[in-house]
Structures are given as C-alpha cells and as structure tokens.
C-alpha atoms as a PDB file:
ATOM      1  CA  UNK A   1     115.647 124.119 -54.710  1.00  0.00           C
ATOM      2  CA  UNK A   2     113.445 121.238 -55.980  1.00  0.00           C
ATOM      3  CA  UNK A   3     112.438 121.105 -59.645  1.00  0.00           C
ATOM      4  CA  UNK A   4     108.774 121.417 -59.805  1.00  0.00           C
ATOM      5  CA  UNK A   5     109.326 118.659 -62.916  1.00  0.00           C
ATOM      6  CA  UNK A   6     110.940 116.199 -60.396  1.00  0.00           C
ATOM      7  CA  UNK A   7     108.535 117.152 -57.186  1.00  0.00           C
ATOM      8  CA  UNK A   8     105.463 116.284 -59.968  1.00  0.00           C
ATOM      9  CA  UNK A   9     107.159 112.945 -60.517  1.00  0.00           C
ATOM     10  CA  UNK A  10     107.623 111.545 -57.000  1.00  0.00           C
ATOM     11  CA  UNK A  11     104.499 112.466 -56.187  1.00  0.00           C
ATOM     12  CA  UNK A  12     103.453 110.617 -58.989  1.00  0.00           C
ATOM     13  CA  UNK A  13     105.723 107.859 -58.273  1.00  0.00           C
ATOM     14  CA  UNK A  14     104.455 108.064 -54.389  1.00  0.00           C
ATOM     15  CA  UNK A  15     100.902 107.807 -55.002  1.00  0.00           C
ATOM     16  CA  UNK A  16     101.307 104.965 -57.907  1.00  0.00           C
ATOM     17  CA  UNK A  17     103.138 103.315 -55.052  1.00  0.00           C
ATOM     18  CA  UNK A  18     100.614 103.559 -52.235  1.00  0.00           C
ATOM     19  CA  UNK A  19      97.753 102.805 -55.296  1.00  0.00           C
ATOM     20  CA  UNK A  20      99.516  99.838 -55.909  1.00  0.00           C
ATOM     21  CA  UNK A  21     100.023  98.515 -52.291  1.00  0.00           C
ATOM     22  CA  UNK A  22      96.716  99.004 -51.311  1.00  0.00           C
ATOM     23  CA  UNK A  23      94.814  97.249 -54.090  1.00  0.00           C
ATOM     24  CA  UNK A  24      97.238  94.655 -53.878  1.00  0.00           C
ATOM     25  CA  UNK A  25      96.578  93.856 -49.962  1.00  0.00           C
ATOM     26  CA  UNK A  26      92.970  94.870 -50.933  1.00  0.00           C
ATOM     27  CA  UNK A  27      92.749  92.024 -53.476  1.00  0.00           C
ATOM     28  CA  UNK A  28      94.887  89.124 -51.470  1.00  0.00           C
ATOM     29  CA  UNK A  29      92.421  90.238 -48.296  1.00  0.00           C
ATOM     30  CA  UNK A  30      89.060  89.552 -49.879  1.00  0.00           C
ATOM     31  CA  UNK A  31      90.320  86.599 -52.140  1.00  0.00           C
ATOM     32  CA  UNK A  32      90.518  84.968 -48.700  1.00  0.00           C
ATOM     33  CA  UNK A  33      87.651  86.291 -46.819  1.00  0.00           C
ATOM     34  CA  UNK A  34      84.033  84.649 -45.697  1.00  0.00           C
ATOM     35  CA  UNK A  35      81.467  86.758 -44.535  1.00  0.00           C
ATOM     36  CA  UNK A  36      79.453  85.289 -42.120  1.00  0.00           C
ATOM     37  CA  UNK A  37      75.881  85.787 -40.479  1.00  0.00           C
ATOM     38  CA  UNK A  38      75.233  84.473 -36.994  1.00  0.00           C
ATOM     39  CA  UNK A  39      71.904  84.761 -35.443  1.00  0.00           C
ATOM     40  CA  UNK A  40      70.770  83.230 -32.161  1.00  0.00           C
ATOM     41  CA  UNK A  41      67.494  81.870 -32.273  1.00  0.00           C
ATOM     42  CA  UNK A  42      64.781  81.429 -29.662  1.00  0.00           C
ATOM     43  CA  UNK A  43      62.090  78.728 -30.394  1.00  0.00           C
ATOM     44  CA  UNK A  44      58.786  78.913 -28.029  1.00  0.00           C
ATOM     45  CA  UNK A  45      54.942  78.341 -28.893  1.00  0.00           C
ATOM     46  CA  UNK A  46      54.802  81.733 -26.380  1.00  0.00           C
ATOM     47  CA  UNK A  47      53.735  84.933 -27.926  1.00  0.00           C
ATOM     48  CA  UNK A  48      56.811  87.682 -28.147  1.00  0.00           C
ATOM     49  CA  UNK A  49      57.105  88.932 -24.816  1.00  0.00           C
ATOM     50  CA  UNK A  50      56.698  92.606 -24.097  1.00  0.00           C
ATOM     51  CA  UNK A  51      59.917  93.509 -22.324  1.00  0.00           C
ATOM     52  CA  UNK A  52      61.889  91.992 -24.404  1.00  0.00           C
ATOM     53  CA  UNK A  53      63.532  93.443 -27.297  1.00  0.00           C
ATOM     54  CA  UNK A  54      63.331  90.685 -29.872  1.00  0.00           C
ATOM     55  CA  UNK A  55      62.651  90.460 -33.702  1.00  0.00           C
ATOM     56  CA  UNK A  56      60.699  87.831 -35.494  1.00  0.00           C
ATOM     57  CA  UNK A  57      62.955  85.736 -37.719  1.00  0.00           C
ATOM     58  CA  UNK A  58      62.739  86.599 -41.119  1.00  0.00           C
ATOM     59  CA  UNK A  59      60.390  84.003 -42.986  1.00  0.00           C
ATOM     60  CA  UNK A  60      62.918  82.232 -44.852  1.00  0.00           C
ATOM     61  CA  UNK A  61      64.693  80.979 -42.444  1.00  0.00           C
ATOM     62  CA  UNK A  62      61.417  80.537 -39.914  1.00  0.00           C
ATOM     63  CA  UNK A  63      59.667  78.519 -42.720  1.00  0.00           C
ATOM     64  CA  UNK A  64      62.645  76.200 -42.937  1.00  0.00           C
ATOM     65  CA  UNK A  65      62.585  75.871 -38.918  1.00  0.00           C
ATOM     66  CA  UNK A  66      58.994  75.063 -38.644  1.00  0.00           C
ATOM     67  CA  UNK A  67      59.512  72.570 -41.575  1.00  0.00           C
ATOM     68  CA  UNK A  68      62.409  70.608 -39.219  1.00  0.00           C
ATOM     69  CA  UNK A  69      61.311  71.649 -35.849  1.00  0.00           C
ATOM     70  CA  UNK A  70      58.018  71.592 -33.665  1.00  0.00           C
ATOM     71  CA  UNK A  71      57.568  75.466 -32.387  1.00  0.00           C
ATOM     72  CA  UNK A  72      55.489  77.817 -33.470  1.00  0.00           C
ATOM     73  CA  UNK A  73      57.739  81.085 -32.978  1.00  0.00           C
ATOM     74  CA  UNK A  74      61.343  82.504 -33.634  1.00  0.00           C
ATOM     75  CA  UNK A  75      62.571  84.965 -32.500  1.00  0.00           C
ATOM     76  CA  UNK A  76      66.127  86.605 -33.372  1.00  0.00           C
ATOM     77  CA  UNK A  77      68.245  86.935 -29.649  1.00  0.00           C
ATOM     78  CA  UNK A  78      70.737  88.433 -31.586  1.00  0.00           C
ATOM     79  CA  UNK A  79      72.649  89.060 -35.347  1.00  0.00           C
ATOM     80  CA  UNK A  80      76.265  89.362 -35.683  1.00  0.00           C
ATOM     81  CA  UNK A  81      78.146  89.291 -38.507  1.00  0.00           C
ATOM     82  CA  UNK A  82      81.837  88.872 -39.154  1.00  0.00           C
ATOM     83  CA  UNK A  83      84.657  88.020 -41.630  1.00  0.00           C
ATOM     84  CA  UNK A  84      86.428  85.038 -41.186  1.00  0.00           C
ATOM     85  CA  UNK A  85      90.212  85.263 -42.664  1.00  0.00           C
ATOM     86  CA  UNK A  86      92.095  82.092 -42.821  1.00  0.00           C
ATOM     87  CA  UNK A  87      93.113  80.782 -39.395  1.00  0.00           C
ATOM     88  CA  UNK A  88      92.500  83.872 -37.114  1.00  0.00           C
ATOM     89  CA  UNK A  89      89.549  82.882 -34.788  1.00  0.00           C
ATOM     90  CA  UNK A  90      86.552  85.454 -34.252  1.00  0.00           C
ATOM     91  CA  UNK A  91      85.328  85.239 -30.791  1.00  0.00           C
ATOM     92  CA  UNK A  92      81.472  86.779 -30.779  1.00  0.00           C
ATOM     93  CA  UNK A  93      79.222  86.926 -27.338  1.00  0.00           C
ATOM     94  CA  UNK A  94      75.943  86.255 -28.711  1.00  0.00           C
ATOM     95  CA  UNK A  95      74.379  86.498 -25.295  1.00  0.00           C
ATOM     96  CA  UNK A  96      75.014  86.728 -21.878  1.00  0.00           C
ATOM     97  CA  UNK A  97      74.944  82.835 -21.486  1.00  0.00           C
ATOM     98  CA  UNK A  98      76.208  82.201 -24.989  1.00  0.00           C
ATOM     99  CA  UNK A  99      79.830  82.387 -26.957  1.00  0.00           C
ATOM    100  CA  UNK A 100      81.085  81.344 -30.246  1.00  0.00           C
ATOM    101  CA  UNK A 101      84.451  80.977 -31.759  1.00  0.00           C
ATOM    102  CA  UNK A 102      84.564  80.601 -35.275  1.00  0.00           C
ATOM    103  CA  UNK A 103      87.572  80.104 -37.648  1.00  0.00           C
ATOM    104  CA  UNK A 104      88.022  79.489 -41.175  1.00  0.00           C
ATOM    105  CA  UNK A 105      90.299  75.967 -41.261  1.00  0.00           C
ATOM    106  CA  UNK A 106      91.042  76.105 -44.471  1.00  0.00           C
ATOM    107  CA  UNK A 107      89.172  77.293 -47.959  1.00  0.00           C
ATOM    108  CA  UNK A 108      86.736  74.590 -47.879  1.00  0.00           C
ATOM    109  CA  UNK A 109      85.783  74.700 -44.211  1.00  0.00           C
ATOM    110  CA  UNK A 110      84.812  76.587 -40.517  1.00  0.00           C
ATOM    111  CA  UNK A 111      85.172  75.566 -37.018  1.00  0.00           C
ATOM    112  CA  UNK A 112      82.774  76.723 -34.355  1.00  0.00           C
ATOM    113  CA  UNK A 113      83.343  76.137 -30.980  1.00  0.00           C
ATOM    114  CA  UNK A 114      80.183  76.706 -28.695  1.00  0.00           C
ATOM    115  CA  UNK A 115      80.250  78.230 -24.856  1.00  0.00           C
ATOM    116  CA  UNK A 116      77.612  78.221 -22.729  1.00  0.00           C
ATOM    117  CA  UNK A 117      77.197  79.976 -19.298  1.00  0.00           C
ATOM    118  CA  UNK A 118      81.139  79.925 -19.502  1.00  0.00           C
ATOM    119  CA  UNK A 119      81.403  76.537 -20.205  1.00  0.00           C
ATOM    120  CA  UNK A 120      82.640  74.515 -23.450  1.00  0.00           C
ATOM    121  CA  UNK A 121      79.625  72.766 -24.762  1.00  0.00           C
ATOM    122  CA  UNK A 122      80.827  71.232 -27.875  1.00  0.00           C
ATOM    123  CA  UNK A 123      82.778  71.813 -31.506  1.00  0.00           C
ATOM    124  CA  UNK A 124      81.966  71.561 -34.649  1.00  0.00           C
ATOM    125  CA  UNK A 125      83.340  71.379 -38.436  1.00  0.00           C
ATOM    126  CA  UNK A 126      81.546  72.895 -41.288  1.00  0.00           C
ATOM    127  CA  UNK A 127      81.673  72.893 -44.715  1.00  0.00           C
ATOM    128  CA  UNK A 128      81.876  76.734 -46.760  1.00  0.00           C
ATOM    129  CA  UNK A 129      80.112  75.394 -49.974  1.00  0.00           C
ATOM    130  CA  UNK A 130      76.987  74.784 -48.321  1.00  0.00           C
ATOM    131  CA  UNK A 131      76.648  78.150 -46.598  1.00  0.00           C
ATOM    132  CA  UNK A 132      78.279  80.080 -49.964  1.00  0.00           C
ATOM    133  CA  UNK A 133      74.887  78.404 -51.867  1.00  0.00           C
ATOM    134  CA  UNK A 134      72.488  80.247 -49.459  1.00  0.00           C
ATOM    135  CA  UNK A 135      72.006  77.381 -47.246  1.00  0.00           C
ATOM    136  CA  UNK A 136      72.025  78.152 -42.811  1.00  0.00           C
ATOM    137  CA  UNK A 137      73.984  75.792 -40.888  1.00  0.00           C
ATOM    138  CA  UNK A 138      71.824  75.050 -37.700  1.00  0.00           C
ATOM    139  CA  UNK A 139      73.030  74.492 -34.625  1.00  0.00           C
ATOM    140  CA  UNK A 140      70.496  73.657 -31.313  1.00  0.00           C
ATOM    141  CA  UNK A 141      69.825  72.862 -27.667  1.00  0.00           C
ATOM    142  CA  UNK A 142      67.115  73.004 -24.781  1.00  0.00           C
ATOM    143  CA  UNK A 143      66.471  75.960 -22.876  1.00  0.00           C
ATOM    144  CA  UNK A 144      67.600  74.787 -19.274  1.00  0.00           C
ATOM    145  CA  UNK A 145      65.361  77.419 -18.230  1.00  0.00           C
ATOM    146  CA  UNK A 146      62.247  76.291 -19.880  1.00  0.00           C
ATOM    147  CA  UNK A 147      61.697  72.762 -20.984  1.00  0.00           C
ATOM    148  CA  UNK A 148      59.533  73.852 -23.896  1.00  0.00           C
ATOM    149  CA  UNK A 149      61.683  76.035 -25.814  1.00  0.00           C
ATOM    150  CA  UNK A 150      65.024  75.931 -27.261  1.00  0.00           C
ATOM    151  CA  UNK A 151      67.591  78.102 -28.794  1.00  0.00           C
ATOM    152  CA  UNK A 152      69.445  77.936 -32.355  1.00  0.00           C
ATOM    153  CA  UNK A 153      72.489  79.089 -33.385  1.00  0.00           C
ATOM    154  CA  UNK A 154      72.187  79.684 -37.157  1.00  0.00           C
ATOM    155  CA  UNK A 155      75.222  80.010 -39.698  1.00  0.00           C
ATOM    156  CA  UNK A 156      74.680  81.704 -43.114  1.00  0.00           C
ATOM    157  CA  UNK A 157      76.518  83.776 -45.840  1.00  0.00           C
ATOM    158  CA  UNK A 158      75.973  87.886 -45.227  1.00  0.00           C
ATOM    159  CA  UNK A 159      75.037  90.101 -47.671  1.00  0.00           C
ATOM    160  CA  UNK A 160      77.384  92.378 -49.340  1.00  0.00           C
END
C-alpha cells in the first residue's frame, strides 16, 4: 500500500512538473510569435451593394486610403487573422480568387506571397517594426472585372 505522505508528494512533484513545462513552452511560444491582421479590401466610388455581405472599413484605415488613393468607398471582402511563428508559413484563402502565404523570415521581417485565380502574382518582403508601431502594410491591384475599382490586401498588428 502507498503512503498517503508519498502519493501527496508525486502528485505534487507531477503537477510542479506539468506547471513547469507548460509555462515554459508557453513563454518560448509567444516570445516568438506575431499576430497578424489581414483584410482584403475592395475600393469602388459604387454604393455597397445589397447582396453582398460586406462591411465598411473601419475609418482609420479608410481615411489613410482615401488620403493615398482616388475611391470613394472600402469595403472589407474579408478579415483573417493569424500568428506567424518563425519559419512555418500560414496559408489563408482570402477569397475565392485570392490566396496568401505569409511567413515570419526572421525576427525583423515577413514574407507574403500573393495568388490570384490560382496563379502566383508576385512576393514580397516586409519589415515587423513598421506593422508592431500600428502602421498597415498595403498591398494593391485592378479589379480585372471592373476597370474602376481595385482591391487591397492590408497587413497590420491584431489586437490582443
């Protein structure tokens, strides 16, 4: 039969242990982490559509795009966030026609690689700092459906 002395102890010990491993792997995994936003952007001078279920920007960020950019409205396609960890790429569908890869380089800086309609359409290097000072990384292109409007894919730190 077990002491009830020695059962109290490795218990003890056992949970001390399991404390200790997971605010250990706890600590290492954030130390290393970015959160990320990702938005993609629709620019028109059109009204919101209807049928569509689409959000206005939030006027931060639209103020900033009308103060670079020519249209008049901005509308969020979609929001993703994620957590970049040190060279383990995040693959995100933003859209049917759109894809992003994203991977943290090293501590200083991302990669995204852009896919349209299935196809690679270009990649680029970012620097961390900016984004970790509450700045957006903007990325953009036409809209091959509609020569007046354009789309944005928009980089920023998330929120706790």
């Amino acid at each position: 039969m077990i002491k009830r002395s020695t059962l109290r102890f490795s218990l003890v010990s056992l949970l001390s242990l399991l404390w200790a491993t997971m605010g250990f792997g706890l600590t290492e995994t954030r130390a290393g982490d970015l959160r990320l936003k990702t938005q993609l952007i629709w620019a028109t001078d059109e009204e919101k559509p209807k049928e569509k279920k689409l959000k206005e920007v939030e006027s931060k960020l639209a103020d900033k795009l009308r103060r670079f950019y020519k249209w008049k409205n901005y509308f969020e396609v979609s929001s993703t966030n994620v957590v970049l960890v040190a060279n383990v790429p995040q693959k995100l569908t933003m859209s049917r026609k759109c894809e992003m890869e994203l991977k943290r380089v090293d501590e200083a800086t991302i990669e995204l690689k852009f896919v349209g309609e299935g196809k690679h359409i270009r990649t680029v290097r970012q620097k961390v700092k900016p984004l970790l000072q509450g700045e957006y990384s903007i990325f953009g292109g036409d809209d091959k459906e509609k020569d007046s409007d354009a789309w944005f894919v928009v980089i920023s730190q998330a929120g706790p």
